[in-house]
N, C-alpha and C. Protein backbone atom coordinates (compact mmCIF):
# COMPACT_ATOMS: atom_id res chain seq x y z
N UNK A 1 96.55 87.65 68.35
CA UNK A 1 97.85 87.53 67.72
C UNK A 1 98.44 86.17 68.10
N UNK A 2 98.71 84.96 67.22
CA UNK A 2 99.58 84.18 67.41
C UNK A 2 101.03 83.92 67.55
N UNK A 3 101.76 83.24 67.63
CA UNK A 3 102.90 83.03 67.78
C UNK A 3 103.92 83.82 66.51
N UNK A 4 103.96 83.35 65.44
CA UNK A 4 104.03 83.83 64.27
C UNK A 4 103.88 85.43 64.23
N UNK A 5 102.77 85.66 64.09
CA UNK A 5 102.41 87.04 64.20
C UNK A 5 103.08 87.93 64.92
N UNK A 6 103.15 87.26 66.13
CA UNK A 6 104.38 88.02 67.49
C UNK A 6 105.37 88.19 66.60
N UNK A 7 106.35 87.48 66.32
CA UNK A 7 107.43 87.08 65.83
C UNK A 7 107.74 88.04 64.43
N UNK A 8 106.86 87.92 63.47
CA UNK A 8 106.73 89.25 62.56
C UNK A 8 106.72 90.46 62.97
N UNK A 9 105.83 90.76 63.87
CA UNK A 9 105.56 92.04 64.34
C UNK A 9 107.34 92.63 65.51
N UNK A 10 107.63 91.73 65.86
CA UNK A 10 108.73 92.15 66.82
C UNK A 10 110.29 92.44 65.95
N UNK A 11 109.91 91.52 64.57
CA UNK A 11 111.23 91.59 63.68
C UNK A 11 111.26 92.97 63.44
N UNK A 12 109.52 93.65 62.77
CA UNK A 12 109.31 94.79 61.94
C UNK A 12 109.74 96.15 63.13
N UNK A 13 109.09 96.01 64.58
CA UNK A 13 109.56 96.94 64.92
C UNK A 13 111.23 97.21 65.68
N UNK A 14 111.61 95.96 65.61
CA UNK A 14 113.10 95.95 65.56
C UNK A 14 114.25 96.19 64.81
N UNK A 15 113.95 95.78 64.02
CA UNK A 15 114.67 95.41 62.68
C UNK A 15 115.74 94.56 62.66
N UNK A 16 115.24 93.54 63.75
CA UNK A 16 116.17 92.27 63.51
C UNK A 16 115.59 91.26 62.39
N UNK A 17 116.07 89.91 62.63
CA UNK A 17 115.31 89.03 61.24
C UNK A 17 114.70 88.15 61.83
N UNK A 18 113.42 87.59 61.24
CA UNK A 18 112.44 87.14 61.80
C UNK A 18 113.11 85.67 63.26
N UNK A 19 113.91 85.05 62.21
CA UNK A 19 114.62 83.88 62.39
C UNK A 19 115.14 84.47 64.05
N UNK A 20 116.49 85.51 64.20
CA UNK A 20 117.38 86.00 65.30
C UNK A 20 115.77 86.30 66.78
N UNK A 21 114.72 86.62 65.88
CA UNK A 21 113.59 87.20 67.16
C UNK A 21 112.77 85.70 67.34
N UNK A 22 112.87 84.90 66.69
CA UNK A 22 112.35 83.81 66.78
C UNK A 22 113.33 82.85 68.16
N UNK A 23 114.24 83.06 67.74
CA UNK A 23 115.61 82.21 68.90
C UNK A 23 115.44 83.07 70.07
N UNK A 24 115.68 83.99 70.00
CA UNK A 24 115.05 84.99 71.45
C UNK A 24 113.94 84.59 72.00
N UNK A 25 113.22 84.57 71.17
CA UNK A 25 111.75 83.90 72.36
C UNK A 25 111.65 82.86 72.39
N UNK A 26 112.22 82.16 71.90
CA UNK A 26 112.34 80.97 72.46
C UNK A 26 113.25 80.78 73.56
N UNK A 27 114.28 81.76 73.46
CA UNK A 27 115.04 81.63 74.73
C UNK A 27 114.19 81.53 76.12
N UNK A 28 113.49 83.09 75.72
CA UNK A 28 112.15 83.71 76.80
C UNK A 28 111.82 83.00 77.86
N UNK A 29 110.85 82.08 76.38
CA UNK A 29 110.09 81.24 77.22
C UNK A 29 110.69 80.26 77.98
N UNK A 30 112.16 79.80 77.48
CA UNK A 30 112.59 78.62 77.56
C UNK A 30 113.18 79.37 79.42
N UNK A 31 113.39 80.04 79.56
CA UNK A 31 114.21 81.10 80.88
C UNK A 31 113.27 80.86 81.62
N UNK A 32 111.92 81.45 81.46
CA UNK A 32 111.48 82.00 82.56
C UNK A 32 110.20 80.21 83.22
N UNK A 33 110.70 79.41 81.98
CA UNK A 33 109.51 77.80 82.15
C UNK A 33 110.29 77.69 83.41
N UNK A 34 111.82 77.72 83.17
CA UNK A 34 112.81 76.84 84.17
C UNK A 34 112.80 77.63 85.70
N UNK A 35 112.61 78.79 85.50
CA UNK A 35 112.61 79.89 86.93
C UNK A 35 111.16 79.73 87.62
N UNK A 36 110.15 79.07 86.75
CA UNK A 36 108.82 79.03 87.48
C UNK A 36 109.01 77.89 87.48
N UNK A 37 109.64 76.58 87.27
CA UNK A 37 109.96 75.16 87.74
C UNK A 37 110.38 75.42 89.01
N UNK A 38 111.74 76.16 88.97
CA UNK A 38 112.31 75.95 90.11
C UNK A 38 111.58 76.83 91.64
N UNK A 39 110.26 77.21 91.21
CA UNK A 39 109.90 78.18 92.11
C UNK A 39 110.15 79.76 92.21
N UNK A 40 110.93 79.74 91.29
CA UNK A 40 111.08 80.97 91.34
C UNK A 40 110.13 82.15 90.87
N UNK A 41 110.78 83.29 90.06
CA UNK A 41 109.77 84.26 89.89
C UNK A 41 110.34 85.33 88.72
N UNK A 42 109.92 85.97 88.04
CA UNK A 42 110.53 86.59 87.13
C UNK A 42 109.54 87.97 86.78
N UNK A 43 110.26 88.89 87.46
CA UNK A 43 109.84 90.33 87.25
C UNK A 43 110.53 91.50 86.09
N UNK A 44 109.70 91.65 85.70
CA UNK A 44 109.84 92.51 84.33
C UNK A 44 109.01 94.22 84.91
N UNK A 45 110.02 94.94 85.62
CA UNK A 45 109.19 95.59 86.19
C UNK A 45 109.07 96.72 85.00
N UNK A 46 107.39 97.47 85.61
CA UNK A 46 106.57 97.93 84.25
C UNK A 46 105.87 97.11 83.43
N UNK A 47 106.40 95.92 83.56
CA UNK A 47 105.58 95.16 82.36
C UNK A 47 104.69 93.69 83.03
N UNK A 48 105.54 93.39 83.96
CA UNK A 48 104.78 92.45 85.13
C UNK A 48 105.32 91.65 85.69
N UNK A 49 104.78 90.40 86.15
CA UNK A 49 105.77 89.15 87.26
C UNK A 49 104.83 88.05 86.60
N UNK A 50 105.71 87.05 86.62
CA UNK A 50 105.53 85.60 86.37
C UNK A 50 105.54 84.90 87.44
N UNK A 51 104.78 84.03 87.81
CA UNK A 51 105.46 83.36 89.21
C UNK A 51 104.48 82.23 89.37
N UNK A 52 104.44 81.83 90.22
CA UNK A 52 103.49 80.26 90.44
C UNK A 52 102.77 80.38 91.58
N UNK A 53 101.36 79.56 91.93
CA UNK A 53 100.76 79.42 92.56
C UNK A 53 100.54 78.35 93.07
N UNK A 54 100.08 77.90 94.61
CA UNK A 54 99.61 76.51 94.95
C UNK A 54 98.44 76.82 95.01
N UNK A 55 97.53 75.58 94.46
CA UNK A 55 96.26 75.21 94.53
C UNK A 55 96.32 74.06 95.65
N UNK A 56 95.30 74.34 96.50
CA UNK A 56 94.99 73.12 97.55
C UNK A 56 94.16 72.13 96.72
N UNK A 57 94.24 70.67 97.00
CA UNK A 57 93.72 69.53 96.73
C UNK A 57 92.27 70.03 97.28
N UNK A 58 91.37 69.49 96.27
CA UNK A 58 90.30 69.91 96.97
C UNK A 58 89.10 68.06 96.03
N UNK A 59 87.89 68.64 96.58
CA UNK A 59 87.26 68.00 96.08
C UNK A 59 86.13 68.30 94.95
N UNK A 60 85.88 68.02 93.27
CA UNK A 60 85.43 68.02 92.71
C UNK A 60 84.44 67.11 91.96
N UNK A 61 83.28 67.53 91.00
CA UNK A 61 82.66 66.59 90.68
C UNK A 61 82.85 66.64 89.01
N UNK A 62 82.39 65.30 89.11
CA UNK A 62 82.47 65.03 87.26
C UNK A 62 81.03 65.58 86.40
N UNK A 63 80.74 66.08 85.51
CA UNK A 63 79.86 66.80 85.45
C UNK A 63 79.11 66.01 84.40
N UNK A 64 79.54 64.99 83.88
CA UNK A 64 78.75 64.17 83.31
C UNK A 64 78.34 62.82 83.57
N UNK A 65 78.52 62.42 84.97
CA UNK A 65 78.20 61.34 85.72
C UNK A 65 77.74 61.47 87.17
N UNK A 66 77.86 62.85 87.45
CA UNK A 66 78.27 63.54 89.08
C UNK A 66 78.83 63.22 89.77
N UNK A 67 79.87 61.96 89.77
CA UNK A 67 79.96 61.28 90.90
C UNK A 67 81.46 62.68 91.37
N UNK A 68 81.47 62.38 92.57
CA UNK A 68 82.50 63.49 93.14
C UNK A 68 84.16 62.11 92.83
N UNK A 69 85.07 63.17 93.09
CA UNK A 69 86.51 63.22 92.55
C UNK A 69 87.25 64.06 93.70
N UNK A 70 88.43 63.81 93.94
CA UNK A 70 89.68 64.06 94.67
C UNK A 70 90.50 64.42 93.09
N UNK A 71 90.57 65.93 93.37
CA UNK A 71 91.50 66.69 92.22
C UNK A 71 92.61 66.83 93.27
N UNK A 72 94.09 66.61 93.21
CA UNK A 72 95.07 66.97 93.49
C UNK A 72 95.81 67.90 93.65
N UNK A 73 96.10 68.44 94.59
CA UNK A 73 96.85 69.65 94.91
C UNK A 73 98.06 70.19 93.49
N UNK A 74 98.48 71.41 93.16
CA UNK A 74 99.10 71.67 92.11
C UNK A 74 99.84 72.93 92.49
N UNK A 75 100.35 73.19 91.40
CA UNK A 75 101.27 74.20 91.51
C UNK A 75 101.01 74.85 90.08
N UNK A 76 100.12 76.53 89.85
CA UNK A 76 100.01 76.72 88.86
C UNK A 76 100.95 78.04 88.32
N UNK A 77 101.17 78.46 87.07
CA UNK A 77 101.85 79.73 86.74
C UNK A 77 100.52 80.79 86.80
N UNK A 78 101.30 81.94 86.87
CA UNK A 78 100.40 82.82 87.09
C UNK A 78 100.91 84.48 86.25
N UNK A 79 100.25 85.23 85.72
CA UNK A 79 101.05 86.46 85.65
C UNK A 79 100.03 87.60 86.19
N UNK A 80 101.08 88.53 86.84
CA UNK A 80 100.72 89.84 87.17
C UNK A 80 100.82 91.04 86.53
N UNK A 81 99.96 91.75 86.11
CA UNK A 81 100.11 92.93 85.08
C UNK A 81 101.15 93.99 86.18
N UNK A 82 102.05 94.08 85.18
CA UNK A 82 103.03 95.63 86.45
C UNK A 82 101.51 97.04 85.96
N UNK A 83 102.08 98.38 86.53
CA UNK A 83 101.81 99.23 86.74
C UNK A 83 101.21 100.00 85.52
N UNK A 84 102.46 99.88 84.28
CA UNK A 84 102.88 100.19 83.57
C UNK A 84 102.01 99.82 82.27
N UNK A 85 101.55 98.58 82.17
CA UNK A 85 100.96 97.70 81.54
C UNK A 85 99.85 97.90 81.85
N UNK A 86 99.35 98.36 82.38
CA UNK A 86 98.05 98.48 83.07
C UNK A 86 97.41 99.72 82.78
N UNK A 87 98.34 100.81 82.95
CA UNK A 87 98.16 102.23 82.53
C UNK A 87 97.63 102.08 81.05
N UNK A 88 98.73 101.28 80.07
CA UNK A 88 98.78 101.51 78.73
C UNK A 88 97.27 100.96 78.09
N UNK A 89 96.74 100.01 78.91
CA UNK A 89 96.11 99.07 77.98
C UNK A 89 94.61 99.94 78.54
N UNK A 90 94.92 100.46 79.74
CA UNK A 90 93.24 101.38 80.20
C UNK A 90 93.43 102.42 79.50
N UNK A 91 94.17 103.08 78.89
CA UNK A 91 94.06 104.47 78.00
C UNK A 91 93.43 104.13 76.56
């Protein structure tokens, strides 16, 4: 399902208009980019957690020259399936 598709499908079982569910998720995403910027974390309990990870700097190789590389330490997003979500999708 793409973006679009979401967006149809959430109008139909809402019965808002495509446009009003379109500004909502964009809110969404736009909420929860800034709460995993700031470190934070965003739990949707039943449905899951958003949150970020550190990756240690480590050392890698290039795979079409071999020569090895210094990849840089990061900070990645991450999500956790809640309980709930988990139940639904194993049945």
């Amino acid at each position: 399902m793409n973006r679009l598709e979401l967006i149809n499908a959430m109008a139909e079982k809402s019965g808002v208009s495509t446009k009003d569910v379109e500004k909502a998720l964009k809110a969404f995403v736009e909420v929860v980019t800034g709460e995993l910027k700031d470190g934070g974390k965003v739990q949707m309990v039943g449905f899951g957690t958003f949150e970020t990870s550190e990756r240690a700097a480590r050392t890698g190789r290039n795979p079409q020259t071999n020569e090895t590389m210094e990849i840089p330490a990061s900070r990645i997003p991450k999500f956790k399936a809640g309980k709930a979500l988990k139940e639904a999708v194993s049945k």
